[in-house]
N, C-alpha and C. Protein backbone atom coordinates (compact mmCIF):
# COMPACT_ATOMS: atom_id res chain seq x y z
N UNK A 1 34.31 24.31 -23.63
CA UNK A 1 32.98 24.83 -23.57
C UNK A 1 31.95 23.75 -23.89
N UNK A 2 32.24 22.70 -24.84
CA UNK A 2 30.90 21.87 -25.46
C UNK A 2 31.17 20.64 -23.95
N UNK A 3 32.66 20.58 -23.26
CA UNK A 3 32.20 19.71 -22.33
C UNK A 3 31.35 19.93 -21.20
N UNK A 4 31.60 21.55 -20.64
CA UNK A 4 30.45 21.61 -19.86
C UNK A 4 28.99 21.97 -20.34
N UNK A 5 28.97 21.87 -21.68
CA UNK A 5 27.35 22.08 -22.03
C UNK A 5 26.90 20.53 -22.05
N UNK A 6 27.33 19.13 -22.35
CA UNK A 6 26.96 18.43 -22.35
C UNK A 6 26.87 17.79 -20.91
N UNK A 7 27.84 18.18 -20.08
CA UNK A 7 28.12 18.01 -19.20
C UNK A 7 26.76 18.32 -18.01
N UNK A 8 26.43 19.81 -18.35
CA UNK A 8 25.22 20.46 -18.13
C UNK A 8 23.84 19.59 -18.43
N UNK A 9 23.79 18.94 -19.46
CA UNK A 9 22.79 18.63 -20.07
C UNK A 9 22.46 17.22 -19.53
N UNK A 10 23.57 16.73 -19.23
CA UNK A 10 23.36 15.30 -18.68
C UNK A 10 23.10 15.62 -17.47
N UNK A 11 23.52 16.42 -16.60
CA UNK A 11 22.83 16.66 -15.29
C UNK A 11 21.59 16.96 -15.16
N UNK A 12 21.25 17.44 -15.83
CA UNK A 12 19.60 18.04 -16.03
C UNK A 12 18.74 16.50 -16.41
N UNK A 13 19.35 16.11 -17.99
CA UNK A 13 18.83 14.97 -17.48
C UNK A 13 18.26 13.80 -16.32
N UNK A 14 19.44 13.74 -15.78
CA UNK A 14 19.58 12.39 -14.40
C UNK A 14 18.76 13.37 -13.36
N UNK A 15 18.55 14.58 -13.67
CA UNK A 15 18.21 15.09 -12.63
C UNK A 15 16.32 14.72 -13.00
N UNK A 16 15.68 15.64 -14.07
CA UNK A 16 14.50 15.19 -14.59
C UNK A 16 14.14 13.74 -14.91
N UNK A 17 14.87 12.71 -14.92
CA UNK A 17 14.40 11.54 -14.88
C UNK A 17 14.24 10.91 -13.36
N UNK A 18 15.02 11.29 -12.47
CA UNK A 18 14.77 11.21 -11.10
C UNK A 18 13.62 11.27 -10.19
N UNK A 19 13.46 12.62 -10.94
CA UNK A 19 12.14 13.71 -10.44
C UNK A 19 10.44 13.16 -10.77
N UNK A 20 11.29 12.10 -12.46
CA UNK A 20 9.93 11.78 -12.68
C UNK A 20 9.57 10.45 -12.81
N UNK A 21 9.82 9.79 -11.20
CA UNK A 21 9.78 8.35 -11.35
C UNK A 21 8.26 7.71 -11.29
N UNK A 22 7.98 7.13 -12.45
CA UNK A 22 6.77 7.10 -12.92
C UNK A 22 6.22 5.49 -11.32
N UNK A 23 5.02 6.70 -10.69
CA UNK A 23 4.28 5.32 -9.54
C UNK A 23 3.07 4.93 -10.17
N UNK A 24 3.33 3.49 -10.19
CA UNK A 24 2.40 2.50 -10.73
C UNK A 24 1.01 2.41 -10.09
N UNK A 25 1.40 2.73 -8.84
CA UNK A 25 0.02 3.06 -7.47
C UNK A 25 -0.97 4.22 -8.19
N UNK A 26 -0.48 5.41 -8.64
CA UNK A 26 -1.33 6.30 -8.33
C UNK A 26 -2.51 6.57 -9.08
N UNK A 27 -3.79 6.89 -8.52
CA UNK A 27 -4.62 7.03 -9.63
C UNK A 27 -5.48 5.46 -9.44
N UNK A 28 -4.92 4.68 -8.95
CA UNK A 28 -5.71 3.25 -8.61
C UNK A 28 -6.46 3.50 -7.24
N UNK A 29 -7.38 2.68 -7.01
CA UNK A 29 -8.22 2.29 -6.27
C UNK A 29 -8.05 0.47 -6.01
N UNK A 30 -7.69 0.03 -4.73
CA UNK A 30 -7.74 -0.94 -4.55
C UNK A 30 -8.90 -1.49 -3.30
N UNK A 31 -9.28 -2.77 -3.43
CA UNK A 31 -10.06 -3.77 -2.53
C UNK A 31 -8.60 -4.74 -1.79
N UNK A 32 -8.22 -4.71 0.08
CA UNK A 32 -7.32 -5.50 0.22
C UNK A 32 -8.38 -6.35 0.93
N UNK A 33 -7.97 -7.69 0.82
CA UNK A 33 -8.98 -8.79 1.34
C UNK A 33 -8.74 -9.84 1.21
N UNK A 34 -8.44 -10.43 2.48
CA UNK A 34 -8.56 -12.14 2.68
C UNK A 34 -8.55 -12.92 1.50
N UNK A 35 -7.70 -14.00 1.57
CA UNK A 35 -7.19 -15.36 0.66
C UNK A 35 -8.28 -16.25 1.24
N UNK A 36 -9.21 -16.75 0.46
CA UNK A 36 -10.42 -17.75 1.08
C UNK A 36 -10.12 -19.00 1.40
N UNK A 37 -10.13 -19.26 2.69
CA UNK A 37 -9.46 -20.56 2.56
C UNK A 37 -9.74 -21.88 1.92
N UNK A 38 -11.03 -21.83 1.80
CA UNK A 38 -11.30 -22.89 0.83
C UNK A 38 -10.53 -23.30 -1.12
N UNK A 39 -10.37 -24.36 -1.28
CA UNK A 39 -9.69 -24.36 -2.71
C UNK A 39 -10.89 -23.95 -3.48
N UNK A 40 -11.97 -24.40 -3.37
CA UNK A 40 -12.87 -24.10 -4.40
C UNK A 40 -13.80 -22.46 -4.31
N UNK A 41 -13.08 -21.66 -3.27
CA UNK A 41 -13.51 -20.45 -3.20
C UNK A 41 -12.56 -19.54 -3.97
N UNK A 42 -11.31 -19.94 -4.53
CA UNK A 42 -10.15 -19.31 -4.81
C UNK A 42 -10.35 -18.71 -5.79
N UNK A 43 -11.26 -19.12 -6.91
CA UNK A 43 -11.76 -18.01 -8.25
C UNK A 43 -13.19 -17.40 -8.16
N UNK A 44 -13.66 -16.91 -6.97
CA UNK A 44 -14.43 -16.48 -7.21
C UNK A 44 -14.34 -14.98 -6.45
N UNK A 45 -14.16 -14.19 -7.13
CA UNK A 45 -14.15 -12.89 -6.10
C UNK A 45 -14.75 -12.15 -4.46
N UNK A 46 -16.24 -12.84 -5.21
CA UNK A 46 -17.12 -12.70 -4.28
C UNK A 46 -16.89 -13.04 -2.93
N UNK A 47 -15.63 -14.12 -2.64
CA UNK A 47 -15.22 -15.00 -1.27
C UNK A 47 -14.47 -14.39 -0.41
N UNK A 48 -13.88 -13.02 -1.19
CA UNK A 48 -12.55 -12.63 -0.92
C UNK A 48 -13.15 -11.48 0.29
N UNK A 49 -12.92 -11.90 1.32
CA UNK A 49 -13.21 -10.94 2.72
C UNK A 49 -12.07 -9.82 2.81
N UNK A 50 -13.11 -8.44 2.52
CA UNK A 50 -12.74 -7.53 2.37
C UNK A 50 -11.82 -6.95 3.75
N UNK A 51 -10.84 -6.45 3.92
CA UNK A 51 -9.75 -5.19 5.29
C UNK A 51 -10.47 -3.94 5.00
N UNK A 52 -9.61 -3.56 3.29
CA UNK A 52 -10.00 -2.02 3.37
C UNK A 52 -9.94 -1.86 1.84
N UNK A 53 -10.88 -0.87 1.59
CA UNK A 53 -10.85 0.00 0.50
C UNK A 53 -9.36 1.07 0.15
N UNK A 54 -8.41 0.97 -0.08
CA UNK A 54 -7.43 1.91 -0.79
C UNK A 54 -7.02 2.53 -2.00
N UNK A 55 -7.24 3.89 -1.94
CA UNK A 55 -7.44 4.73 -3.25
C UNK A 55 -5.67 5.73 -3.22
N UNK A 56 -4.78 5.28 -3.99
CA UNK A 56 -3.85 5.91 -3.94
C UNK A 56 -3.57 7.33 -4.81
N UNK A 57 -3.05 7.77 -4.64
CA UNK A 57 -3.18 9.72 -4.84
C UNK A 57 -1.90 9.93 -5.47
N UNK A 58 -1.64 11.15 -5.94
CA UNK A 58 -0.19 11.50 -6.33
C UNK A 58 0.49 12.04 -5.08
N UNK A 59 1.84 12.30 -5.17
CA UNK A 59 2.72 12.23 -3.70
C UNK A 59 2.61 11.55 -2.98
N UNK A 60 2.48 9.99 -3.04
CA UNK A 60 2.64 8.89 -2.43
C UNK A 60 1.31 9.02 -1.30
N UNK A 61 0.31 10.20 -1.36
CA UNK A 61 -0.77 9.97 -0.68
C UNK A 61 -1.55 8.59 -0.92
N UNK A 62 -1.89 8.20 0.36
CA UNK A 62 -3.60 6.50 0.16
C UNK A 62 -4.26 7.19 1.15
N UNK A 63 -5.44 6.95 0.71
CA UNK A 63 -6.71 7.80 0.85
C UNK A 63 -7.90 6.61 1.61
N UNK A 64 -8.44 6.48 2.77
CA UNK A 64 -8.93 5.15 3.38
C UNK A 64 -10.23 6.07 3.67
N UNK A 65 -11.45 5.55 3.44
CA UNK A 65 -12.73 6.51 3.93
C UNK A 65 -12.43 6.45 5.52
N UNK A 66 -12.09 5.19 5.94
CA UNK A 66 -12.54 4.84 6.93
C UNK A 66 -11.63 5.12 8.13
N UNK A 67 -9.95 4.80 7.68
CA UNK A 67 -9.07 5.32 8.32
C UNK A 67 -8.26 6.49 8.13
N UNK A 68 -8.78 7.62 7.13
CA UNK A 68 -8.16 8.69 7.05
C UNK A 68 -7.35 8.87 5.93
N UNK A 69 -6.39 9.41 6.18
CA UNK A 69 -5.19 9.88 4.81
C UNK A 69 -4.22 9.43 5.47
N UNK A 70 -3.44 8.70 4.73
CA UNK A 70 -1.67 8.35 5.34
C UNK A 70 -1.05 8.44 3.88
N UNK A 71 0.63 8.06 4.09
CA UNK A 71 1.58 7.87 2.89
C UNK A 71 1.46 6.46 2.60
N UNK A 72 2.27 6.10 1.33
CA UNK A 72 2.72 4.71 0.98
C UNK A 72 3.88 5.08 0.27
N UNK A 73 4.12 4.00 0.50
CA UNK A 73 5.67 3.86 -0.29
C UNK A 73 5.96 2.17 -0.72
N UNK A 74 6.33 2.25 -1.94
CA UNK A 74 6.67 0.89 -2.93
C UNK A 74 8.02 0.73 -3.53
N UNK A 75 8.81 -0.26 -2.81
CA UNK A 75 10.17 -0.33 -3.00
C UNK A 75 10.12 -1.67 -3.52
N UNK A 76 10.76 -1.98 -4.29
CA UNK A 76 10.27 -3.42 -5.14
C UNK A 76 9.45 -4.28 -4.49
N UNK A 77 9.24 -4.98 -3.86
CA UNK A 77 8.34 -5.89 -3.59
C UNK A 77 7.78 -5.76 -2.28
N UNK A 78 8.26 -4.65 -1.49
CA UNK A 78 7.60 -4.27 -0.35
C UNK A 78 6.65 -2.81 -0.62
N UNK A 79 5.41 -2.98 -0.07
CA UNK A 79 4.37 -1.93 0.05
C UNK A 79 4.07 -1.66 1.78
N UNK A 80 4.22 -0.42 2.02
CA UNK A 80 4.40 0.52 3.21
C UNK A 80 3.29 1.35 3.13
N UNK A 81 2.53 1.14 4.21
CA UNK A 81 1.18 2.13 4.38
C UNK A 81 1.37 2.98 5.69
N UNK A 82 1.19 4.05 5.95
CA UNK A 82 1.31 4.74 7.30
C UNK A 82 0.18 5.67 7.54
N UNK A 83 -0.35 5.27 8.47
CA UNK A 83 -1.57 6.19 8.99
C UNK A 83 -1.53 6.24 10.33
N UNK A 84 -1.64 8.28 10.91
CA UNK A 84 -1.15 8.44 12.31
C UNK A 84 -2.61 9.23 12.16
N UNK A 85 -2.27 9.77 13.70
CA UNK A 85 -3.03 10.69 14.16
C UNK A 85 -2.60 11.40 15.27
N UNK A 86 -3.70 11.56 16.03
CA UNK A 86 -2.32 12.80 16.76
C UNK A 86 -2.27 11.97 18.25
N UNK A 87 -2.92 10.63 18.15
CA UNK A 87 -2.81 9.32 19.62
C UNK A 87 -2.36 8.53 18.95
N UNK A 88 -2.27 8.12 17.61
CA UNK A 88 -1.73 6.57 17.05
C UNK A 88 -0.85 7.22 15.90
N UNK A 89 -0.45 5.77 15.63
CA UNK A 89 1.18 5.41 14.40
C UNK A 89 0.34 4.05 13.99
N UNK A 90 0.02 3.93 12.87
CA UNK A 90 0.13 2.37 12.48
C UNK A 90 0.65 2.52 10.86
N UNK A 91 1.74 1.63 10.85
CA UNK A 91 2.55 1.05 9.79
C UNK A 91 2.50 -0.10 9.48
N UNK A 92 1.81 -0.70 7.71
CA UNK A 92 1.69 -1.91 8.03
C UNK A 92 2.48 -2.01 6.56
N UNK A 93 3.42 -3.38 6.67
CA UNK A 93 4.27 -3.84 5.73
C UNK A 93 3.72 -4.55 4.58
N UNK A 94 3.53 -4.61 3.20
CA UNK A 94 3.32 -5.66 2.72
C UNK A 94 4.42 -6.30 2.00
N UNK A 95 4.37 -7.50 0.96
CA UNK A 95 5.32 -8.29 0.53
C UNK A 95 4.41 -8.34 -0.70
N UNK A 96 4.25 -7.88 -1.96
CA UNK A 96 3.44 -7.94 -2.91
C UNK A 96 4.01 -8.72 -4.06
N UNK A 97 3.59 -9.08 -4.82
CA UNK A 97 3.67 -9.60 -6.17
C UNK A 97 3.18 -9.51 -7.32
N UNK A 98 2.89 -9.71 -8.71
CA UNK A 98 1.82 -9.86 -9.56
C UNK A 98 0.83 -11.05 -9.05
N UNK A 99 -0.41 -10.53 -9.48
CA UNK A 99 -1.13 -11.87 -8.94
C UNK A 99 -1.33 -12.13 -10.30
N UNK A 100 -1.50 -13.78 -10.07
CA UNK A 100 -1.87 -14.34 -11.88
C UNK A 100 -3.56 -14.91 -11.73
N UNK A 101 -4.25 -13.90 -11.11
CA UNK A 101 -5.79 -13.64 -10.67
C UNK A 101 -6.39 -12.57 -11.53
N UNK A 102 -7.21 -13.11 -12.60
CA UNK A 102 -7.96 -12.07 -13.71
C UNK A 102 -8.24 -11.10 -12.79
N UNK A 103 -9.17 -11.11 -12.00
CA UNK A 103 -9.64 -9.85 -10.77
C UNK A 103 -8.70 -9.36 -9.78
N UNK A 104 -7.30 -10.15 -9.59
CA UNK A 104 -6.54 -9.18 -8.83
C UNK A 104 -5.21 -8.57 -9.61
N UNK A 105 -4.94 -7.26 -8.73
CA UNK A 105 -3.77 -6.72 -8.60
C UNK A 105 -2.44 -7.12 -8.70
N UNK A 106 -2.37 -7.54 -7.34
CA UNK A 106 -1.11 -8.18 -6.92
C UNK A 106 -1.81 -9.10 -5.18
N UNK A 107 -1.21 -9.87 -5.58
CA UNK A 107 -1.10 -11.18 -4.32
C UNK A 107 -0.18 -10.41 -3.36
N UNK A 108 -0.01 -10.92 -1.69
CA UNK A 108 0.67 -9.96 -1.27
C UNK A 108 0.28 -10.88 0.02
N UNK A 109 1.22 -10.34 0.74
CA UNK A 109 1.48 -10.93 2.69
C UNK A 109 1.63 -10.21 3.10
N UNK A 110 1.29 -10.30 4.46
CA UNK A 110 1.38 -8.71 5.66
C UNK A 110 2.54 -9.41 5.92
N UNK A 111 3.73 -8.48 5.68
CA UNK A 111 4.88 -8.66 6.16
C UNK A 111 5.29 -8.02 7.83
N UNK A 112 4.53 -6.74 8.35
CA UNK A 112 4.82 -6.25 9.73
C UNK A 112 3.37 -5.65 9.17
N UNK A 113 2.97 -5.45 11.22
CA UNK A 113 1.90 -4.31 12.15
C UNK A 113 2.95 -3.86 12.85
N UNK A 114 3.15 -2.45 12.75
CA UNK A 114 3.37 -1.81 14.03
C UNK A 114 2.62 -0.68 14.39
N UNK A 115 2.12 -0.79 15.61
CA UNK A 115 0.69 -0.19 15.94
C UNK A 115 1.46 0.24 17.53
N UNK A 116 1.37 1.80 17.68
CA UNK A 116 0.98 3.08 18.90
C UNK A 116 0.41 3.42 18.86
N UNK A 117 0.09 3.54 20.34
CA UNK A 117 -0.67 4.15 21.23
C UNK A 117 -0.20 5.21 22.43
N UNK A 118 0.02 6.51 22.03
CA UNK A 118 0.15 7.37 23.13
C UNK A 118 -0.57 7.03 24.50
N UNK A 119 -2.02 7.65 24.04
CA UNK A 119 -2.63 7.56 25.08
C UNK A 119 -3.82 6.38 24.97
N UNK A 120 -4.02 5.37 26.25
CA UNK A 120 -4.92 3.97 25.78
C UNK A 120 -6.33 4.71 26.29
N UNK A 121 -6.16 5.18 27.13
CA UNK A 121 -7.56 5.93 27.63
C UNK A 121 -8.28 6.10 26.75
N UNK A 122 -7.57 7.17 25.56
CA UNK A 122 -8.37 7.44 24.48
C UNK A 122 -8.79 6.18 23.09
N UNK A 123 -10.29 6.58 22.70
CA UNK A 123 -10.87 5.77 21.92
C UNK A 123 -9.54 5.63 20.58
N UNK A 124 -9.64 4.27 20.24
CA UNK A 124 -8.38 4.34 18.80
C UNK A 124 -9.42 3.77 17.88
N UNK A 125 -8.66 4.28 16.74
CA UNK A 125 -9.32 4.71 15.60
C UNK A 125 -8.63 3.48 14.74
N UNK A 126 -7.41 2.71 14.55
CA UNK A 126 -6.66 2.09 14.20
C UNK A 126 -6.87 0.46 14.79
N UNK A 127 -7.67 0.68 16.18
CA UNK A 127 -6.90 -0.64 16.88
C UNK A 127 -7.35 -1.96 16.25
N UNK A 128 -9.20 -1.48 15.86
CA UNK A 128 -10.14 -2.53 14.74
C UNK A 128 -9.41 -3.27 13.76
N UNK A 129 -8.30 -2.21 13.39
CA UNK A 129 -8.18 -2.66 12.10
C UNK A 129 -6.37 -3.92 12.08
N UNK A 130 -5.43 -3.13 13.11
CA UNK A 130 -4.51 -4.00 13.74
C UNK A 130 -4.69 -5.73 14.08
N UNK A 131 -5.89 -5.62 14.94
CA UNK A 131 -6.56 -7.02 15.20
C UNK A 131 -6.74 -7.66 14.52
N UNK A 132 -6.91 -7.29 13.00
CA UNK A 132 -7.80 -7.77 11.62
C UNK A 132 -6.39 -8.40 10.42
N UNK A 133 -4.68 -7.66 11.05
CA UNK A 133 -3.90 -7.94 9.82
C UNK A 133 -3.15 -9.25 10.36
N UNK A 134 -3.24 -10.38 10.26
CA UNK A 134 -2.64 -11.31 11.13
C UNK A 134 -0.77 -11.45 9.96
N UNK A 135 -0.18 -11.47 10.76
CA UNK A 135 0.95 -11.53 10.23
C UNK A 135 1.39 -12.68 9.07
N UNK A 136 1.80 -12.60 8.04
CA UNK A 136 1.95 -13.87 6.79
C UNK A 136 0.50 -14.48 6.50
N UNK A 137 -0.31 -13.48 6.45
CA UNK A 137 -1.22 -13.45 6.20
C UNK A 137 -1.74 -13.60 4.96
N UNK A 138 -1.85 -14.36 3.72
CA UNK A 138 -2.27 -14.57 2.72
C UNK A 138 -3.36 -13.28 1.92
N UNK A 139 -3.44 -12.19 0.85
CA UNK A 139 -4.09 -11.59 0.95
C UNK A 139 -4.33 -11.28 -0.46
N UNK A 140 -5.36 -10.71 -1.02
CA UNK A 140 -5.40 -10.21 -2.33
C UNK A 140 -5.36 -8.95 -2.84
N UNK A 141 -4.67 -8.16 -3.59
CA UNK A 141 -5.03 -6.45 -3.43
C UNK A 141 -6.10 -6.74 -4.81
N UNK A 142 -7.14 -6.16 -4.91
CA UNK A 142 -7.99 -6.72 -5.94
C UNK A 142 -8.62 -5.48 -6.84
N UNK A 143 -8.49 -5.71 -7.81
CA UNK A 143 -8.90 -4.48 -8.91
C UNK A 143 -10.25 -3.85 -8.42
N UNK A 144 -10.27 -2.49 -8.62
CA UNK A 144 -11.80 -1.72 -8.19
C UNK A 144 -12.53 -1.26 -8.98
C-alpha cells in the first residue's frame, strides 16, 4: 500500500513539474533590431535599427501590433516565431544567446525565413517584413 502511495505521489509530482515549466519569454516585451555595423555605434542603443516590436504572452502567444498574433517557442538556444493568416505562413528561426549588452536581452542570428504564399494576387501582410530578415544576420533582442 505505502508503495503505491508514493508511487502515486511521484507521478503527480513529474506530472505538476512538467505542467509547470517556468517561460522566461512571458510577460516581456522585446525591441528586435539590427547589429550596427559600425564599431563605434556598438554601445549605443540609439543605432540599433529597429524589425519589430515583440510582446510575449502566456501559452507561448507573441503579440506584433503590426503583424498580428502568432506562437513562439524556445528550445535552448533556438527561438521560433510563427505568424499565419489565412494567405501566408511565415516562420522565422532564431539562434539566441545572453547578450553581455547592459540594454540587451539576448544577441541572436536569424537562423531560417520560411515565408508562403497561397495566393500572390493577394496583398501580403508578411512579405515587408521577409525582405527585411537577411539570413546570419547579426541582431539584438533589446530590453523594452
Amino acid at each position: 500500500m505505502k508503495k503505491r502511495f508514493i508511487l502515486s505521489l511521484l507521478l503527480v509530482v513529474l506530472l505538476l513539474s512538467a505542467c509547470n515549466n517556468e517561460d522566461e519569454l512571458s510577460g516581456k516585451t522585446f525591441e528586435v533590431a539590427y547589429t550596427p555595423v559600425l564599431q563605434d555605434d556598438l554601445d549605443s542603443p540609439n543605432r540599433y535599427d529597429s524589425i519589430m516590436t515583440l510582446e510575449f504572452l502566456d501559452g507561448n502567444v507573441v503579440n506584433n501590433t503590426f503583424y498580428g498574433e502568432g506562437t513562439y517557442e524556445l528550445i535552448d538556444d533556438v527561438l521560433e516565431l510563427h505568424f499565419e493568416n489565412e494567405n501566408e505562413n511565415l516562420k522565422i528561426k532564431f539562434t539566441v544567446k545572453e547578450s553581455d549588452k547592459d540594454f540587451s536581452e539576448y544577441s541572436a542570428e536569424i537562423r531560417d525565413v520560411d515565408f508562403e504564399m497561397i495566393d500572390t494576387d493577394k496583398i501580403s501582410d508578411f512579405k515587408n517584413l521577409t525582405v527585411r530578415l537577411i539570413k546570419d544576420m547579426p541582431i539584438e533582442i533589446l530590453k523594452e
